[in-house]
Structure formats: C-alpha cells, structure tokens
C-alpha atoms as a PDB file:
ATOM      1  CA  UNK A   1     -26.833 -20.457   1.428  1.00  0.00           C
ATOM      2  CA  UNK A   2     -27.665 -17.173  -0.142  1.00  0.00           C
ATOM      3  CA  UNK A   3     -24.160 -14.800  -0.807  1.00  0.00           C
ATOM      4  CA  UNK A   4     -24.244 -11.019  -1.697  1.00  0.00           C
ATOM      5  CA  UNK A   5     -22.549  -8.565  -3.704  1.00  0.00           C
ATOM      6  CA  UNK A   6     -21.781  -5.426  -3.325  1.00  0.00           C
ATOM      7  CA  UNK A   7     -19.362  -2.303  -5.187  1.00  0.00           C
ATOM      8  CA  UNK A   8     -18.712   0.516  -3.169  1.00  0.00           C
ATOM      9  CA  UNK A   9     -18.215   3.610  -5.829  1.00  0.00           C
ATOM     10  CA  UNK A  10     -16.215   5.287  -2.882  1.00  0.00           C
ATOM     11  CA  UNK A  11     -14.051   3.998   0.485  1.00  0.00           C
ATOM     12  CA  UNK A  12     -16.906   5.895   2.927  1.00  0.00           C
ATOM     13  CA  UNK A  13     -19.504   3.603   1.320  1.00  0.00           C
ATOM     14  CA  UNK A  14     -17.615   0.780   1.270  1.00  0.00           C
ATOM     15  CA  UNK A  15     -17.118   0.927   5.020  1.00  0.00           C
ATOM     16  CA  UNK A  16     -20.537   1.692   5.661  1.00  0.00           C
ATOM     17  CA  UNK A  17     -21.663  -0.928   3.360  1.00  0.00           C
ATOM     18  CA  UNK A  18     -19.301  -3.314   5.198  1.00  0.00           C
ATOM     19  CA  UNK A  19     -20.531  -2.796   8.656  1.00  0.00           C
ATOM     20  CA  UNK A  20     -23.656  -3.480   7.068  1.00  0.00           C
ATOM     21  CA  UNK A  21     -23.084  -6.442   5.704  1.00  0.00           C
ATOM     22  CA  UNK A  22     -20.750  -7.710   9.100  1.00  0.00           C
ATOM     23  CA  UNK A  23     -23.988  -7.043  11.160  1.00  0.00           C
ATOM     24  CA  UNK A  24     -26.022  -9.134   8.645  1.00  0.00           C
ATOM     25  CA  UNK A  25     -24.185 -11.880   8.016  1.00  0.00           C
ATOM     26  CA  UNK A  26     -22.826 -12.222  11.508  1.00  0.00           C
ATOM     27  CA  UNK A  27     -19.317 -11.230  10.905  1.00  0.00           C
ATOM     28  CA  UNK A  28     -19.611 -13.707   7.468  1.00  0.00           C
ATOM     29  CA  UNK A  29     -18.678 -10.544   5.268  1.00  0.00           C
ATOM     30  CA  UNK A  30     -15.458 -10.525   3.141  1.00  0.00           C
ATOM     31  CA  UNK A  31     -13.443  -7.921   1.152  1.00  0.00           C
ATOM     32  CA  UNK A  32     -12.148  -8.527  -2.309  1.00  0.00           C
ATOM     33  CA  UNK A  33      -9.440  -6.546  -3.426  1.00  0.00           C
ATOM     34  CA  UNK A  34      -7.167  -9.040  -5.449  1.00  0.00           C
ATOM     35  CA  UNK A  35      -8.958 -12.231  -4.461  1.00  0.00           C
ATOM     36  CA  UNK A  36      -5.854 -14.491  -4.587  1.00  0.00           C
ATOM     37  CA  UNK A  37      -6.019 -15.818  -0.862  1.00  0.00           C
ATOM     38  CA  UNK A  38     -10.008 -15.510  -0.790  1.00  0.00           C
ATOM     39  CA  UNK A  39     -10.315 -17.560  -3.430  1.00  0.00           C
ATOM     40  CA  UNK A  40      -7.646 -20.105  -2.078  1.00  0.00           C
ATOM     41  CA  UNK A  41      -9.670 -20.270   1.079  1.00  0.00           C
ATOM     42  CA  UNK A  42     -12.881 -21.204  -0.618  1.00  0.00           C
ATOM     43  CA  UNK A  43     -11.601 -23.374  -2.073  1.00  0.00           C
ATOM     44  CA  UNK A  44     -10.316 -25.299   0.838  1.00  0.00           C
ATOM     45  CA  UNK A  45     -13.510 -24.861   2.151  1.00  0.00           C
ATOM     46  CA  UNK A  46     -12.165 -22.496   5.061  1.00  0.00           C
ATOM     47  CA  UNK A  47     -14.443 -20.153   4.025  1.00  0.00           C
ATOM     48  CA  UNK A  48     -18.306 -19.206   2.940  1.00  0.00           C
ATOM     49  CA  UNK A  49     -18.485 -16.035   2.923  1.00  0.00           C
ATOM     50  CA  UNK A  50     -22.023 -14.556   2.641  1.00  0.00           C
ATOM     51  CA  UNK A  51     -21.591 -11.341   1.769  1.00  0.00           C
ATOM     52  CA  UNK A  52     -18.725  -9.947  -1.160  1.00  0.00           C
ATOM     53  CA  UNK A  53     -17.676  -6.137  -0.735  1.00  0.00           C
ATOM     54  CA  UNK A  54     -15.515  -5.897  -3.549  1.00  0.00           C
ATOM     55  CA  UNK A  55     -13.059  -2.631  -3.288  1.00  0.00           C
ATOM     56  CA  UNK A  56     -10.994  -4.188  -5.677  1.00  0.00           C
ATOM     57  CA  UNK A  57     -11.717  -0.474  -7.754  1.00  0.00           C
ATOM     58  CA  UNK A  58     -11.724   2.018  -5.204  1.00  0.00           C
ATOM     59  CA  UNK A  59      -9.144   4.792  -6.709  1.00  0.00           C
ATOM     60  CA  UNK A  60      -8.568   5.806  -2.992  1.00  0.00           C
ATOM     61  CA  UNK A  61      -6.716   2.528  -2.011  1.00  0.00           C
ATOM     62  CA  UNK A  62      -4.639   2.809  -5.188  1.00  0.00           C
ATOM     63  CA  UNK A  63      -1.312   4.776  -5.755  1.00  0.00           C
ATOM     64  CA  UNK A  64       2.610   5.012  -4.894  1.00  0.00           C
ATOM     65  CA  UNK A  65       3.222   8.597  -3.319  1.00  0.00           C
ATOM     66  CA  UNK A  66       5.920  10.089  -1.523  1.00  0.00           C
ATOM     67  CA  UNK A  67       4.958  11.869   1.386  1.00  0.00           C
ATOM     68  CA  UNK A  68       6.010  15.640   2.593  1.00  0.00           C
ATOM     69  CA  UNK A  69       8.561  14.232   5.255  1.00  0.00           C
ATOM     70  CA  UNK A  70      10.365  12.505   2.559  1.00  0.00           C
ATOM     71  CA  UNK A  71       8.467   9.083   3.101  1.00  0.00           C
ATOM     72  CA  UNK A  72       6.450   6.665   1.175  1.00  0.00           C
ATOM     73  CA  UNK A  73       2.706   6.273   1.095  1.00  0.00           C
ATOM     74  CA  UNK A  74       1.230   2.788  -0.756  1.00  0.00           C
ATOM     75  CA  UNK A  75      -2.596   2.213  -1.388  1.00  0.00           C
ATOM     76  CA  UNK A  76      -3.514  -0.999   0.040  1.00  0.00           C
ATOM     77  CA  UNK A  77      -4.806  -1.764  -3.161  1.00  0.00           C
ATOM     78  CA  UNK A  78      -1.462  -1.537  -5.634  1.00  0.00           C
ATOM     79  CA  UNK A  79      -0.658  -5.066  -7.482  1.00  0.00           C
ATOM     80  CA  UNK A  80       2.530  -6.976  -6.424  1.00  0.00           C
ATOM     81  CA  UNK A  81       3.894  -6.080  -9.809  1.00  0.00           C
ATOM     82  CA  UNK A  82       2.880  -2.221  -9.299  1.00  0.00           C
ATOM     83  CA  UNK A  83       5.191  -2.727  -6.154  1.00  0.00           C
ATOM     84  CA  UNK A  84       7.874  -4.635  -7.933  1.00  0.00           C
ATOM     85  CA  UNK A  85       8.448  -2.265 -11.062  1.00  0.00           C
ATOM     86  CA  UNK A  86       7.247   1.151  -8.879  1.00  0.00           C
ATOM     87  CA  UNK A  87      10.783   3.669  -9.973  1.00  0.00           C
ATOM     88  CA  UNK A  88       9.594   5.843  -6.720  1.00  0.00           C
ATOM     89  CA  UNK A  89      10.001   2.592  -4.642  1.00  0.00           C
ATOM     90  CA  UNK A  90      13.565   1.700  -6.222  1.00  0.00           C
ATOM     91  CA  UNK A  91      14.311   5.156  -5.051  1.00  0.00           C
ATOM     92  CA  UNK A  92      13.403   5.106  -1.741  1.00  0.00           C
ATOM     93  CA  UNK A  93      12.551   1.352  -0.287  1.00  0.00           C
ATOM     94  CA  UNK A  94      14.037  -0.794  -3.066  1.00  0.00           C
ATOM     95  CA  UNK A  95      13.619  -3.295  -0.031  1.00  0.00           C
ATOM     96  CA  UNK A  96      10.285  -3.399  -1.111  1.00  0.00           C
ATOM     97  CA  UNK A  97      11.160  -4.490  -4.550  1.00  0.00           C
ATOM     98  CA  UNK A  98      12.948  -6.846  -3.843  1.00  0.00           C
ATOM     99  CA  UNK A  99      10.388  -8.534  -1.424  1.00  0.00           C
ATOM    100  CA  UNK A 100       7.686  -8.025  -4.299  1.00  0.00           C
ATOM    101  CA  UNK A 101       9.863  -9.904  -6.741  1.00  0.00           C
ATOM    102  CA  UNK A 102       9.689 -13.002  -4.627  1.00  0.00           C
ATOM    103  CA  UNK A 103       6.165 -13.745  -4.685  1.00  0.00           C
ATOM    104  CA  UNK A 104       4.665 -16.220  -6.106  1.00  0.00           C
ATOM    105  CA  UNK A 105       4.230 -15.837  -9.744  1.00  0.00           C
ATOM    106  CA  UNK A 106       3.262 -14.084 -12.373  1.00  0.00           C
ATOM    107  CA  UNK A 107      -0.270 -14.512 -11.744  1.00  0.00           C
ATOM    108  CA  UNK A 108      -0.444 -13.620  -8.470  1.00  0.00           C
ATOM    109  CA  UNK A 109       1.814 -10.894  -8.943  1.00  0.00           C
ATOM    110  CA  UNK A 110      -0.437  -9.148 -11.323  1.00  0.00           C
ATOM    111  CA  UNK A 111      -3.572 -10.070  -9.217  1.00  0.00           C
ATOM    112  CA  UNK A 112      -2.616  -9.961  -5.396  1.00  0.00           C
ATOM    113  CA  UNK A 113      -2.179  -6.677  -3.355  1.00  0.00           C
ATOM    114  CA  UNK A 114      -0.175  -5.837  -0.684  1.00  0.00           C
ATOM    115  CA  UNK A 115      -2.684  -4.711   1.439  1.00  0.00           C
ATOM    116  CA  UNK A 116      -4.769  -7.861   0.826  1.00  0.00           C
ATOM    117  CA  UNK A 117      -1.549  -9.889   1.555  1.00  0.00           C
ATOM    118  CA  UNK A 118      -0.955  -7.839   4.669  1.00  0.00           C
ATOM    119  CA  UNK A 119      -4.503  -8.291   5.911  1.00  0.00           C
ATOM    120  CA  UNK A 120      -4.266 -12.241   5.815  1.00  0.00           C
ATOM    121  CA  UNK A 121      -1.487 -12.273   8.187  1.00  0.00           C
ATOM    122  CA  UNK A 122      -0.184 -15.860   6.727  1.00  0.00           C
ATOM    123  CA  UNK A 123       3.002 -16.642   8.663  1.00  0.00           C
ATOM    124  CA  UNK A 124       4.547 -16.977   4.996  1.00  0.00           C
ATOM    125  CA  UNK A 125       3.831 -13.563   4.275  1.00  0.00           C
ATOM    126  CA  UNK A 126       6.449 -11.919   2.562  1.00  0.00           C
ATOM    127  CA  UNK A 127       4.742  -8.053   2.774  1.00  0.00           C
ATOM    128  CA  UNK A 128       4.185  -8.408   6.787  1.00  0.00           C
ATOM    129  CA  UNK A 129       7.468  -9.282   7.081  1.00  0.00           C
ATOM    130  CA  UNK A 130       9.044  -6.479   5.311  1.00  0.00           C
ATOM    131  CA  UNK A 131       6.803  -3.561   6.569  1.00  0.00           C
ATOM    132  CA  UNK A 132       7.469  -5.150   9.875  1.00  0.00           C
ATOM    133  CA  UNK A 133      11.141  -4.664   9.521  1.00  0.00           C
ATOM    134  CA  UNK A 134      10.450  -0.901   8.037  1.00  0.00           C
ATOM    135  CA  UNK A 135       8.641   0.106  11.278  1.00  0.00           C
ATOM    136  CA  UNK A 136       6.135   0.834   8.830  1.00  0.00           C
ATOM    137  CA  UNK A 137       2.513   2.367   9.984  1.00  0.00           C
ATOM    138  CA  UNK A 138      -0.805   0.882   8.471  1.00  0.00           C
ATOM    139  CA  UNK A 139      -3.374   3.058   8.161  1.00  0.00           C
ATOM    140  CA  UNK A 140      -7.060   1.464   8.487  1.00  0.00           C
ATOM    141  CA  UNK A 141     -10.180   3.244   7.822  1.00  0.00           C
ATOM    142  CA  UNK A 142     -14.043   2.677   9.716  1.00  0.00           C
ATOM    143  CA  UNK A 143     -17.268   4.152  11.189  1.00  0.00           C
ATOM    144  CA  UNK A 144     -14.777   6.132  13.756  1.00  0.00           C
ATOM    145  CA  UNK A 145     -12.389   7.329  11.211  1.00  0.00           C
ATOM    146  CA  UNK A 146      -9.025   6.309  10.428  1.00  0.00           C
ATOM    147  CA  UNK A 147      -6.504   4.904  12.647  1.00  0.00           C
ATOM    148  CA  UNK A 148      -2.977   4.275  12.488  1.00  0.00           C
ATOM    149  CA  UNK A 149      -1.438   0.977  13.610  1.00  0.00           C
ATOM    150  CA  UNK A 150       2.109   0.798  13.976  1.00  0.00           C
ATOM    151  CA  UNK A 151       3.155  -2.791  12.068  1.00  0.00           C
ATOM    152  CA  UNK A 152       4.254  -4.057  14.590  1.00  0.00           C
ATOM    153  CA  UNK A 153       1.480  -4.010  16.399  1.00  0.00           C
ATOM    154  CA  UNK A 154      -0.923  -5.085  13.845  1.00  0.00           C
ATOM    155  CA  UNK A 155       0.089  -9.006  13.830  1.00  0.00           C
ATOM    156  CA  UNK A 156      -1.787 -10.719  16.424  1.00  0.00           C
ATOM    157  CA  UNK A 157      -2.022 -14.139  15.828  1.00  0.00           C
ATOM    158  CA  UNK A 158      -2.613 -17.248  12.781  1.00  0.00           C
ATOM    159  CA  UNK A 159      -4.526 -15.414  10.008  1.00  0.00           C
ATOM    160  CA  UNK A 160      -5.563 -12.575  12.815  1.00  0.00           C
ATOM    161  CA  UNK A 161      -4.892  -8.639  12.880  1.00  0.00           C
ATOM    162  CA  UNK A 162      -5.177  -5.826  14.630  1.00  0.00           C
ATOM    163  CA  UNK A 163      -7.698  -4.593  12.340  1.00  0.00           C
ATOM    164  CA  UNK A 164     -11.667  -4.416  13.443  1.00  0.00           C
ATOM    165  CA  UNK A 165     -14.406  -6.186  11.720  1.00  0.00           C
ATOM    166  CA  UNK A 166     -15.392  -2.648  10.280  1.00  0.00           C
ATOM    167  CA  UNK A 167     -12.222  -1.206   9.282  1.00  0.00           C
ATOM    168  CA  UNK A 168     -10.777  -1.457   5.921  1.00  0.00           C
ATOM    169  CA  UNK A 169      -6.693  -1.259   5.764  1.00  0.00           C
ATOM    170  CA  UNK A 170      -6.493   1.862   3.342  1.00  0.00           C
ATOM    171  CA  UNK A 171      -2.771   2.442   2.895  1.00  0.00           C
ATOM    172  CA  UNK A 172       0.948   1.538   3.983  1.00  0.00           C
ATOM    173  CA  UNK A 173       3.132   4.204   5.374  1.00  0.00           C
ATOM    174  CA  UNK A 174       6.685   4.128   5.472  1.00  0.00           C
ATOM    175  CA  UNK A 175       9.326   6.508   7.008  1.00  0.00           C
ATOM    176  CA  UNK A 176      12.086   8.939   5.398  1.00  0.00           C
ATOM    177  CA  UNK A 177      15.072   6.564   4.723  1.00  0.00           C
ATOM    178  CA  UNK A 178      17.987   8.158   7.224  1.00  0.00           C
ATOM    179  CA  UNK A 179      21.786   8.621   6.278  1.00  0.00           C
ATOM    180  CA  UNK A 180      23.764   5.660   6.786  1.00  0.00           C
ATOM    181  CA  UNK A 181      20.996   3.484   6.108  1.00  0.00           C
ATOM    182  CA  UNK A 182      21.104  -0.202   4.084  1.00  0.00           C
ATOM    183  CA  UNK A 183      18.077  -2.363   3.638  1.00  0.00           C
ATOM    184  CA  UNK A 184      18.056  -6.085   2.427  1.00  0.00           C
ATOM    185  CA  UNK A 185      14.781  -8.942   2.001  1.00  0.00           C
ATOM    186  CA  UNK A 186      16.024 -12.480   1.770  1.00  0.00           C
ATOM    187  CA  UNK A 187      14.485 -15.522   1.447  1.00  0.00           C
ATOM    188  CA  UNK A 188      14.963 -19.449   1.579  1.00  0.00           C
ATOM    189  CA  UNK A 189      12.715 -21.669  -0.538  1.00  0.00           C
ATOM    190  CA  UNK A 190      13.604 -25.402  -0.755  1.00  0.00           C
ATOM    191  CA  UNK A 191      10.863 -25.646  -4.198  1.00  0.00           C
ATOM    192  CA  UNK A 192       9.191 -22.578  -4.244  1.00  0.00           C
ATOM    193  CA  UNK A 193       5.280 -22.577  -4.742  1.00  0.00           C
ATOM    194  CA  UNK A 194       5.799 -26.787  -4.111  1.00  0.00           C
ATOM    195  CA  UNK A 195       6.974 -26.001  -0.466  1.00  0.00           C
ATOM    196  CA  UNK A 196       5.369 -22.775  -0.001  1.00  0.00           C
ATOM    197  CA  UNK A 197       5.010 -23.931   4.278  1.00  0.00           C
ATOM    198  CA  UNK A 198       8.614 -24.308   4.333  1.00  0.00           C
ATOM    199  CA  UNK A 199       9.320 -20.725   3.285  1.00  0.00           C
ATOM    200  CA  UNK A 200      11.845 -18.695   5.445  1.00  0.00           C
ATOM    201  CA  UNK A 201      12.040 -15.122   4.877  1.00  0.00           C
ATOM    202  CA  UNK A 202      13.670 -12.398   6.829  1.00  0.00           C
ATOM    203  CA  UNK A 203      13.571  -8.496   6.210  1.00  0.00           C
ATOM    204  CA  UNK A 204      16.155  -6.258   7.599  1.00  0.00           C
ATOM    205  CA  UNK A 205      16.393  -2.552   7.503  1.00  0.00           C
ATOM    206  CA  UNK A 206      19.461  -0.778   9.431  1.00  0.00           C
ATOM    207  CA  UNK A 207      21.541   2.071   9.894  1.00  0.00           C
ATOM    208  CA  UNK A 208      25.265   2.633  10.387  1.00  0.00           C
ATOM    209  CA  UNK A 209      27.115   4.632  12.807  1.00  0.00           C
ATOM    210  CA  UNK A 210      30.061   6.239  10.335  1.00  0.00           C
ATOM    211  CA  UNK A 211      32.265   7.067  13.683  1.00  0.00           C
ATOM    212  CA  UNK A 212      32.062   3.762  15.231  1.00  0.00           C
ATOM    213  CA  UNK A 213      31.114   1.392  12.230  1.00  0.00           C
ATOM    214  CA  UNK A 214      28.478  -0.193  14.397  1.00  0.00           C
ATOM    215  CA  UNK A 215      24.453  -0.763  14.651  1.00  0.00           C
ATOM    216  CA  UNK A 216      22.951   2.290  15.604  1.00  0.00           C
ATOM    217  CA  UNK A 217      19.237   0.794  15.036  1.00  0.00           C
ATOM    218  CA  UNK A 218      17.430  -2.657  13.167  1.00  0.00           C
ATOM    219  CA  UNK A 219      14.260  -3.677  12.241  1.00  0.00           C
ATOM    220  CA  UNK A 220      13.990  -7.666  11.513  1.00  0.00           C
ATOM    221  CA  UNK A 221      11.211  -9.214  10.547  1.00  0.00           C
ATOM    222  CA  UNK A 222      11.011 -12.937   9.579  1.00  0.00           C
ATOM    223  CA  UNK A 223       8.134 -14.656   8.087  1.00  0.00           C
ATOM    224  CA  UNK A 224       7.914 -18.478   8.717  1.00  0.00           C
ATOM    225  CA  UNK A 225       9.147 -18.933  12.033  1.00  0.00           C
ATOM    226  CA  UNK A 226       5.979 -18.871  14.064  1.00  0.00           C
ATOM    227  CA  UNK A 227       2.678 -19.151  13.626  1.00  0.00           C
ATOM    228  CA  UNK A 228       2.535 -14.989  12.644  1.00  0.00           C
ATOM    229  CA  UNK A 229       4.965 -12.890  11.015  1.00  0.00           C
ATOM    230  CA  UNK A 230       7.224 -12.300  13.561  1.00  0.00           C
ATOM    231  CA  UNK A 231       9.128  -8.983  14.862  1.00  0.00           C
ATOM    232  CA  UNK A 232      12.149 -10.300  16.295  1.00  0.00           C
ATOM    233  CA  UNK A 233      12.717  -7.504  18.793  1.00  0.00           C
ATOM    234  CA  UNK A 234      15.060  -9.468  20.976  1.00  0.00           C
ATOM    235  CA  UNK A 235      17.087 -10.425  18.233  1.00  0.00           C
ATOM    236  CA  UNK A 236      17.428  -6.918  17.335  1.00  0.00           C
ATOM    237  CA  UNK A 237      19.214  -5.892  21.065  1.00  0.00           C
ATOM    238  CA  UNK A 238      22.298  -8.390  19.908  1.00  0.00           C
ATOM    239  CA  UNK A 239      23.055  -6.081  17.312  1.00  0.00           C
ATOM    240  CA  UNK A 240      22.880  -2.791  18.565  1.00  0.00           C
ATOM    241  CA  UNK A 241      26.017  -1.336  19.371  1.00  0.00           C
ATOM    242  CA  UNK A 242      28.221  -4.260  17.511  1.00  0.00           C
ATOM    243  CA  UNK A 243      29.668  -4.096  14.215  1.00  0.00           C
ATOM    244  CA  UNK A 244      28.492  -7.086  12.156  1.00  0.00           C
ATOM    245  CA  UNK A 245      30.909 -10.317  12.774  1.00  0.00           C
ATOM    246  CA  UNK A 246      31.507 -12.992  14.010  1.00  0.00           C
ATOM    247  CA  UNK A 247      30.964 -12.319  17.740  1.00  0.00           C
ATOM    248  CA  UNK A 248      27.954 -10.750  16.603  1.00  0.00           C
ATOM    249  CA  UNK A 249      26.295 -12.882  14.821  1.00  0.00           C
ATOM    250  CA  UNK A 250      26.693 -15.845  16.965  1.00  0.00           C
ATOM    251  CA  UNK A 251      24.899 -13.997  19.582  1.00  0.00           C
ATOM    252  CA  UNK A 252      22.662 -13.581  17.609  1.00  0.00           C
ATOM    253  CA  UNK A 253      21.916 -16.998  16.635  1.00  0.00           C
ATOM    254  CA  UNK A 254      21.419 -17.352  20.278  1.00  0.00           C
ATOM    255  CA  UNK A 255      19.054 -15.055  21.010  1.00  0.00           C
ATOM    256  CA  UNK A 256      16.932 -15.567  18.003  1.00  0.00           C
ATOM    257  CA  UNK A 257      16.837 -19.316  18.961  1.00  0.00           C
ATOM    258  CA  UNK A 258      15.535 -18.801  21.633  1.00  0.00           C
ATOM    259  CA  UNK A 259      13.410 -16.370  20.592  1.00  0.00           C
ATOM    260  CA  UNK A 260      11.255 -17.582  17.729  1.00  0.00           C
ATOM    261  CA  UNK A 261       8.877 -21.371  17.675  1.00  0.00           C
ATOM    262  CA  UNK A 262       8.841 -22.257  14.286  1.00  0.00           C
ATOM    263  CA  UNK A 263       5.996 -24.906  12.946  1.00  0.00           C
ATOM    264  CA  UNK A 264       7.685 -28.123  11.887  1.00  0.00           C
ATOM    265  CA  UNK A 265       6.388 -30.042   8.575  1.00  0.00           C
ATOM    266  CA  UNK A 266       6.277 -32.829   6.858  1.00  0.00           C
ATOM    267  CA  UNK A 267       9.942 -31.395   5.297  1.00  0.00           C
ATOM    268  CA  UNK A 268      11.878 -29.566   8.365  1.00  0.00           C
ATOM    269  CA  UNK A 269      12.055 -30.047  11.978  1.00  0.00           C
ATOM    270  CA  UNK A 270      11.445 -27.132  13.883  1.00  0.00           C
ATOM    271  CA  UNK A 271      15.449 -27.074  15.017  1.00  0.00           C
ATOM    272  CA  UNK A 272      16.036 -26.879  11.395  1.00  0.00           C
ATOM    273  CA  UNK A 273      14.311 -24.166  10.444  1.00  0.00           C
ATOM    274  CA  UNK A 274      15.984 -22.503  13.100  1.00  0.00           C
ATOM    275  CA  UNK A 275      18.507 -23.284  11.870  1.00  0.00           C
ATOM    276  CA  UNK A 276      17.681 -21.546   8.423  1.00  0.00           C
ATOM    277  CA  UNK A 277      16.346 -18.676   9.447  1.00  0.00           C
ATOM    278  CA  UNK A 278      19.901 -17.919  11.291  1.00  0.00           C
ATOM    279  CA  UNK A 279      21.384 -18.473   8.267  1.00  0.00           C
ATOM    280  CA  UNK A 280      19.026 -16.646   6.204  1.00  0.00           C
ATOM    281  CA  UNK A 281      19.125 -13.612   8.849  1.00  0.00           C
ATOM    282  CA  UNK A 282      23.137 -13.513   8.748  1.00  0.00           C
ATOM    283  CA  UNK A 283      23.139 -13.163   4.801  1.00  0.00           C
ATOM    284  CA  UNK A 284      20.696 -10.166   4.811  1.00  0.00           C
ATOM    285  CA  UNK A 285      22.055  -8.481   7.977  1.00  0.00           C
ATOM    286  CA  UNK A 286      25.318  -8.240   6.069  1.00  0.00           C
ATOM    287  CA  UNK A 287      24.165  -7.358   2.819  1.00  0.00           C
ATOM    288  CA  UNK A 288      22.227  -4.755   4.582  1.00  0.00           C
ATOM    289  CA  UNK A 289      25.102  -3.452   6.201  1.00  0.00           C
ATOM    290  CA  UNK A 290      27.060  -3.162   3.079  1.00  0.00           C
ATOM    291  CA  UNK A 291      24.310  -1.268   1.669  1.00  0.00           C
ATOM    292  CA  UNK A 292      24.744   1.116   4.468  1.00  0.00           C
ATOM    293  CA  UNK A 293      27.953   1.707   3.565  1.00  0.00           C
ATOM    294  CA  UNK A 294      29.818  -0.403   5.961  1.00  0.00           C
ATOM    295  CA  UNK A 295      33.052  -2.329   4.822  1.00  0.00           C
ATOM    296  CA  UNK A 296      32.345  -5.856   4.706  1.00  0.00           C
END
C-alpha cells in the first residue's frame, strides 16, 4: 500500500494538510512529532498509516513560557528531557519534573514529547496523569480554530481523546501555583521498561488551609488503574476538609477501591494493584502535603 509524506513549514498548513490527508486516506493519516509510540505501533502491526504529517519541526508547538497570570504554557512539541531539565518548570510545576524524570529512558526521553505522549492516551501514561492532576487545559488547534479542553475532559477511552480527527494538540496550559500549595508524582514499577503494563503512577497536586491544617482542594490522577488515565474525582471528596491521617487515608482507600477497575496481568491481580495504587496514592498525598507546608 502506497504511504505519503508530508512537512508542514507552519501549524495552519499542517492542519490543513492534515484534513487533507484524513479525507484521503479515510481517517489512515498520522502525526509525527517524536515518533516513539508511532513507531512502537507499527511495529506491532497496530498500525499502517498511509499518510505521515510530520510536525515534528513546527517552532509553534515548541517552547516553555510562563504566562501573564503567573502560569505555565508548554508546546506540545518539547522533548521529555526539555521538560525534565526546563529551570522555569522547577520554578513553578517541579511536579512536572519529576514526572518527566520517570520515563522511560534516555532515548525516549530525548525523542518523545509530551504532547505526543498525551495524545496516545496509554493508560501507563505518565504526562496524562500529571496534567490531569494539575487541572491543566490542552489547547488543540483545526479548520475551526483552536479549542481548549480542560484535561480532564480530554481522556475518553483505551488509546482515545477528546481531540478531532483534524485537530492538532498545540500546547499544555497550566494554572498559577496558589499559596499553600504542595505537589508530588509517584510511581511504582516492579522492573521498569520489563513490566512497563504493571506500572502504577499517581499525580497529586494540593493546597493547604494554614487556619485549619486541612485539604482545601486536590487533583489526583493515576495512570494504570483502568483502561485510561484516570481522574479520581471521588477519591478526591475523602480528602477535602480532613487533614492527612490515618482516618483519612483509610477512607480513602475505600473510596478509591471502589472507584477505579484496574486491568489484571500476567504479574498482578486486579485486587493487587489496588492495592498499590492505595499505597502509592498515600506516599504522594503526604509528601504533597509536606510540600504545602503542612507538619507531617
């Protein structure tokens, strides 16, 4: 089967260029940006794709800005490692740091993007899961113009997004960090790339009342626990109003049992990685919390 090419020189052409090719091939048209999880695909024979728009280039999806309300703006198409070593992010989100220095390797870090890692939606994701927990706002781009999607909105199933057929994810933004505020990313890996499906992650982001020394708000996100990456908005009512311990937490185990339907393996039972992702969640809701400032 015949496959085509194509380089965009800006982000309008490479929309147009890609609702071109989607009404060609049939909706057989893929984006390269990094190419990590394309290629993976391929090679699994998942997917022939018959048309290549490769934005991999495009200045506009590229950058680490702060915004004018004190937030942060990321270009779909910044490297892992741009992510992982960005001083502006350390600043700000050093959530994100952390998160970026758990993928993968070296290889991928240098080579994968966040917005590419977003846009595949794996349940394993460990981007999704974070920007989840950040109440973070994607920002796509097609024929219509651009559109925001709030993140937690955008996951809607295995491998599936919000996103339309035309629209090209052109940047991640992220809100002012508030007073009182402690963000933690934490993950459990039983052999790291060997056992990549039994990955847990969760990403937490919360701030402290000073007066009461309890929740005030949370964001969790947890990445393989279902068949997306999940926003665990249930989970998040046990802690609001309760200062983390051990009342807390155990209803929180509770509610986040019942709450997520994690895919057993060859490795884990589903109860188990229950289990773990309780675990997982109690060791990043606390370091979290003592990031906010709040006595251990």
């Amino acid at each position: 089967m015949d496959c085509r090419y194509s380089r965009p020189e800006s982000l309008a052409e490479a929309v147009a260029v890609l609702c071109e090719a989607q009404e060609a091939t049939e909706g057989e048209a893929h984006l390269v940006a990094g190419g990590v999880a394309l290629g993976i695909l391929m090679n699994e024979k998942l997917l022939a794709p018959r048309w290549f728009v490769d934005v991999s280039r495009l200045a506009e999806l590229k950058g680490i800005e702060a915004s004018e309300d004190g937030g942060l703006r990321i270009g779909a198409g910044c490297r892992h490692r741009e992510v992982e070593r960005s001083p502006l992010v350390a600043e700000r989100y050093a959530i994100l740091a952390e998160m970026a220095a758990e993928i993968a390797c070296g290889r991928i870090k240098n080579r994968g993007t966040i917005g590419g890692n977003i846009c595949l939606a794996d349940p394993q994701g460990d981007p999704p899961v974070a920007v989840i927990a950040l109440r973070a706002t994607l920002r796509a781009l097609g024929p219509k113009g651009t559109r925001d999607i709030p993140a937690t909105d955008f996951f809607k199933g295995l491998y599936e997004t919000a996103l339309g057929p035309d629209e090209i994810l052109q940047e991640i933004r992220l809100p002012p960090p508030q007073a009182n505020e402690g963000a933690a990313f934490g993950k459990f890996s039983a052999r790291r790339a060997m056992d990549y499906s039994s990955t847990i992650s969760v990403a937490v982001r919360l701030t402290r009342d000073p007066a009461s020394e309890q929740i005030l708000e949370i964001g969790l996100g947890l990445g393989g626990s279902g068949e997306t990456p999940i926003w665990a908005k249930e989970t998040e009512k046990a802690f609001i109003g309760r200062r983390p311990g051990d009342e807390c937490f155990a209803l929180m185990r509770e509610t986040l049992f019942a709450e997520i339907e994690p895919l057993a393996d060859d490795l884990y039972s589903q109860d188990y990685k229950r289990h773990v992702a309780a675990v997982i969640m109690k060791r990043t809701v606390e370091k979290a919390w003592q990031r906010s400032g709040g006595t251990a």
